[in-house]
N, C-alpha and C. Protein backbone atom coordinates (compact mmCIF):
# COMPACT_ATOMS: atom_id res chain seq x y z
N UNK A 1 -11.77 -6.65 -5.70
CA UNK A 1 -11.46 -6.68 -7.12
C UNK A 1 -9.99 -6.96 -7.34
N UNK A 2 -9.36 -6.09 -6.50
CA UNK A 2 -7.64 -6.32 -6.63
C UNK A 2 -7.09 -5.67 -7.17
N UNK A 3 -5.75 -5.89 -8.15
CA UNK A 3 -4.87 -4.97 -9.24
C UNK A 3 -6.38 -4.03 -9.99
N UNK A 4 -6.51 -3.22 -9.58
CA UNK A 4 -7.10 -2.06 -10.74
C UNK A 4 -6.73 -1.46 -11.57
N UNK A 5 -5.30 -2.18 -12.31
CA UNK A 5 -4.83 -2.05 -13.67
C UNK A 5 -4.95 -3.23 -14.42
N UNK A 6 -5.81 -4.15 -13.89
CA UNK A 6 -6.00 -5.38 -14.13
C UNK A 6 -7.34 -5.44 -15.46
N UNK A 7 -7.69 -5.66 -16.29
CA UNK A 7 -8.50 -5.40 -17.41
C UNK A 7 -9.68 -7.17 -17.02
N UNK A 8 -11.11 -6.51 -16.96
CA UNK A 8 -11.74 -7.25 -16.72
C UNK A 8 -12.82 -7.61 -18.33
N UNK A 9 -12.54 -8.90 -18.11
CA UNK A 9 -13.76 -9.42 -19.39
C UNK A 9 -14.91 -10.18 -19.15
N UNK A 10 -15.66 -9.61 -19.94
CA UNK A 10 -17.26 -10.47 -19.69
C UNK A 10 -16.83 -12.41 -19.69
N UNK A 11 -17.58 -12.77 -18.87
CA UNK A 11 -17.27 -14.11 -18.80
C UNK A 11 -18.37 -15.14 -19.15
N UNK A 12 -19.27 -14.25 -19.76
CA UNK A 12 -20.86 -15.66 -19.83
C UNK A 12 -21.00 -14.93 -21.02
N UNK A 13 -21.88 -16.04 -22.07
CA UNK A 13 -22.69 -15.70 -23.00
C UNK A 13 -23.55 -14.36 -23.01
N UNK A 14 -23.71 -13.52 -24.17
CA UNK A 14 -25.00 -12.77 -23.82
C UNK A 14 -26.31 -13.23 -23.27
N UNK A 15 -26.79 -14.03 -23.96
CA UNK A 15 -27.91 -14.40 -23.67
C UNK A 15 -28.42 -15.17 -22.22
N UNK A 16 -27.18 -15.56 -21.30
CA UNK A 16 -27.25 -15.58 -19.50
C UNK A 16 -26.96 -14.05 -19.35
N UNK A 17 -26.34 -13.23 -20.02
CA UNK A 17 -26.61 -12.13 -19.40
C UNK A 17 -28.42 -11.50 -19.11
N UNK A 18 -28.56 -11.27 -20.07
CA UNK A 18 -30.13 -11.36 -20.56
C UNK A 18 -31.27 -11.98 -19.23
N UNK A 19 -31.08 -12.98 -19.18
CA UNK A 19 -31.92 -13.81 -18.26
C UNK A 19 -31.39 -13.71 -16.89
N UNK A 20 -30.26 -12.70 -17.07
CA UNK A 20 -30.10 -12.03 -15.08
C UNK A 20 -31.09 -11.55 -15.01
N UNK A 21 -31.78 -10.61 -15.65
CA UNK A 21 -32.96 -9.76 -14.94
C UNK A 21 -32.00 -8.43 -14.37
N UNK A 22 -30.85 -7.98 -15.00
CA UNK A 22 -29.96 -7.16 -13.87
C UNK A 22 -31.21 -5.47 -13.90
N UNK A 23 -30.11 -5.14 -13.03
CA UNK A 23 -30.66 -3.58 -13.05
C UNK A 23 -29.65 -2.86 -13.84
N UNK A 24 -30.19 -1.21 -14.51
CA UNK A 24 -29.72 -0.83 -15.60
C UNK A 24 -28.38 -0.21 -15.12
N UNK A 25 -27.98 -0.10 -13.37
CA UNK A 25 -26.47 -0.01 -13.94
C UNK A 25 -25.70 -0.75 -14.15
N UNK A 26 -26.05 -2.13 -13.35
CA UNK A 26 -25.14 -3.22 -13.73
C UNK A 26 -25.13 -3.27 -14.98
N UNK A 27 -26.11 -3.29 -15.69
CA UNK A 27 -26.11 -3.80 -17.15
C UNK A 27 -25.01 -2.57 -17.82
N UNK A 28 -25.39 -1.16 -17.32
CA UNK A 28 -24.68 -0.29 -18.11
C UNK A 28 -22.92 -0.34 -17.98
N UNK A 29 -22.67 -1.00 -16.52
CA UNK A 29 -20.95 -1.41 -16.36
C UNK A 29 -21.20 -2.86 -17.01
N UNK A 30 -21.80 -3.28 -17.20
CA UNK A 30 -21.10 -4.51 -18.26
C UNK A 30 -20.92 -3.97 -19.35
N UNK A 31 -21.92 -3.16 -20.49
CA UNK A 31 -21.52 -2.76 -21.53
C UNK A 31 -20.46 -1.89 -21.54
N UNK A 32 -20.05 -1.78 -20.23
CA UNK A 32 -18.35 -0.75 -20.47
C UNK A 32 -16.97 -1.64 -20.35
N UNK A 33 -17.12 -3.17 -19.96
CA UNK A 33 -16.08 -4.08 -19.84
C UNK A 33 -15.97 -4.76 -21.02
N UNK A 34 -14.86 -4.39 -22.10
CA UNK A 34 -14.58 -4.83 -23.90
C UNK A 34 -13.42 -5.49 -24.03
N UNK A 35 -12.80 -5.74 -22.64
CA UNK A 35 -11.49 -6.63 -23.07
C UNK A 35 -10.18 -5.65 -22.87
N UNK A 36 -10.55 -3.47 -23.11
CA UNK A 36 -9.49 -3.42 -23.21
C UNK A 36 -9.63 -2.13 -21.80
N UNK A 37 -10.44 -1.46 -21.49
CA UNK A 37 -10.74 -0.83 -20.19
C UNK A 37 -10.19 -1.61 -18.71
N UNK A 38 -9.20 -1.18 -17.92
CA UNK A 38 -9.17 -1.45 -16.95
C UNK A 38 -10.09 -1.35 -15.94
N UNK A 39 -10.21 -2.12 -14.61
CA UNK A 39 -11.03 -1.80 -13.85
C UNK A 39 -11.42 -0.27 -13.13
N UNK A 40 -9.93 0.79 -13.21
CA UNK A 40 -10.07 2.25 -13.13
C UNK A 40 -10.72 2.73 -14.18
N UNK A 41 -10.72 2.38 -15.60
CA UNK A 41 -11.31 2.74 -16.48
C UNK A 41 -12.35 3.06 -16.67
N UNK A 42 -13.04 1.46 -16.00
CA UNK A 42 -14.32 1.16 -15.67
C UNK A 42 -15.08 2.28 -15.00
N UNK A 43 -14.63 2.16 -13.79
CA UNK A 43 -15.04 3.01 -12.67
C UNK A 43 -15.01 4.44 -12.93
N UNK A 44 -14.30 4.79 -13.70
CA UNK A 44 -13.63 6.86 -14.67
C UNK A 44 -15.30 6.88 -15.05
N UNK A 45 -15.78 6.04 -15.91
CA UNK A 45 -16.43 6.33 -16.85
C UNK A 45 -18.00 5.56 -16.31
N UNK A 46 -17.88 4.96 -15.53
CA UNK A 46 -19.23 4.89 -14.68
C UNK A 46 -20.50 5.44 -14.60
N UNK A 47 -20.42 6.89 -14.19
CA UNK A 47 -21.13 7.90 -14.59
C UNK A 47 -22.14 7.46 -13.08
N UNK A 48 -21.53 6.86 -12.19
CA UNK A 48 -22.35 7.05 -10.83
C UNK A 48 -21.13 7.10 -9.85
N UNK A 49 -21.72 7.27 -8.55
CA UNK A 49 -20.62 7.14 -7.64
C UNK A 49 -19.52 5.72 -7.75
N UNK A 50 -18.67 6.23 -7.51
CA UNK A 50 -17.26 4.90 -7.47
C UNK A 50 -17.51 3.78 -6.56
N UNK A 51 -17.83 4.02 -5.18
CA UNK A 51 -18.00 3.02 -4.33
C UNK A 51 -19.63 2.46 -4.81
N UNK A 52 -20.61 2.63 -5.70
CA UNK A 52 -21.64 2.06 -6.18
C UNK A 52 -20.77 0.60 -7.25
N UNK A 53 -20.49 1.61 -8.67
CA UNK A 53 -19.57 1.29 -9.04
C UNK A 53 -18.89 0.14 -9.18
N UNK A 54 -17.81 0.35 -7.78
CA UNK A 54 -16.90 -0.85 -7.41
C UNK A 54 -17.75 -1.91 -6.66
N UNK A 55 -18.87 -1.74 -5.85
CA UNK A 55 -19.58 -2.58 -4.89
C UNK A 55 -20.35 -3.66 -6.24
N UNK A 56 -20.94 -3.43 -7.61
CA UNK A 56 -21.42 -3.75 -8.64
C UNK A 56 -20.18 -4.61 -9.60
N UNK A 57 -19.40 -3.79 -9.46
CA UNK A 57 -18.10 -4.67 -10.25
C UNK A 57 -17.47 -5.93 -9.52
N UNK A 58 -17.59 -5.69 -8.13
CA UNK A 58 -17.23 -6.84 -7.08
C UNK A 58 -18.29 -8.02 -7.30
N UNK A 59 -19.66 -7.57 -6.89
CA UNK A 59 -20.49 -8.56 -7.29
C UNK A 59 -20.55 -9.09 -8.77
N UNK A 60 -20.46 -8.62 -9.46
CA UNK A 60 -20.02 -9.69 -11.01
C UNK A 60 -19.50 -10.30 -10.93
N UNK A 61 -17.96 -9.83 -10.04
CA UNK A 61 -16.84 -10.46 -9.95
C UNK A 61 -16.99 -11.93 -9.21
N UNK A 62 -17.53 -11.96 -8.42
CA UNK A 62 -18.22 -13.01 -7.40
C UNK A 62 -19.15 -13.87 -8.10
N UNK A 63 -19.90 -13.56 -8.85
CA UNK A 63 -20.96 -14.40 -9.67
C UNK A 63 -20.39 -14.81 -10.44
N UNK A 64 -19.11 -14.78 -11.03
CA UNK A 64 -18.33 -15.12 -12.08
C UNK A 64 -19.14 -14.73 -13.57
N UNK A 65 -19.71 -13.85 -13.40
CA UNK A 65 -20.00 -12.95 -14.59
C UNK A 65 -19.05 -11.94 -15.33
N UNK A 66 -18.24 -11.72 -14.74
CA UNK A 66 -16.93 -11.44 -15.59
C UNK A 66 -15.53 -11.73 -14.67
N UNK A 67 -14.60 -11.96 -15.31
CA UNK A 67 -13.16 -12.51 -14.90
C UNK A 67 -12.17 -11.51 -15.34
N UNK A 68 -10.91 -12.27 -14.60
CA UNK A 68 -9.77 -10.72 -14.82
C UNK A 68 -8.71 -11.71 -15.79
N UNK A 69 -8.14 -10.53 -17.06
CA UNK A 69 -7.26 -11.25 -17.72
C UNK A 69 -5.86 -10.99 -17.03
């Protein structure tokens, strides 16, 4: 992921979100990335383990489903 003061934003339309098919935590850490939550932010407020978490935020990161401003 990198700088984890680094603030991550959704990078696709809703509606490719939609047609991932994700599972409900991915989906639930996307609805926590708004433009103004850092990636620690992210991860604070998760509400599962951190290394789940970060392993889920990496893979977005990789699919280019969300980008770092």
């Amino acid at each position: 992921i990198g700088d984890m003061k680094a603030v991550p934003l959704v990078a696709v339309p809703l509606h490719e979100i939609a047609a991932q098919s994700l599972d409900h935590r991915t989906g639930f850490l996307l609805s926590r990335i708004d433009g103004m939550l850092t990636f620690e932010d992210v991860l604070d407020v998760a509400g599962m383990p951190r290394m789940e978490a970060y392993q889920i935020l990496s893979s977005l990161l990789r699919k280019g489903m969300i980008e770092v401003r």
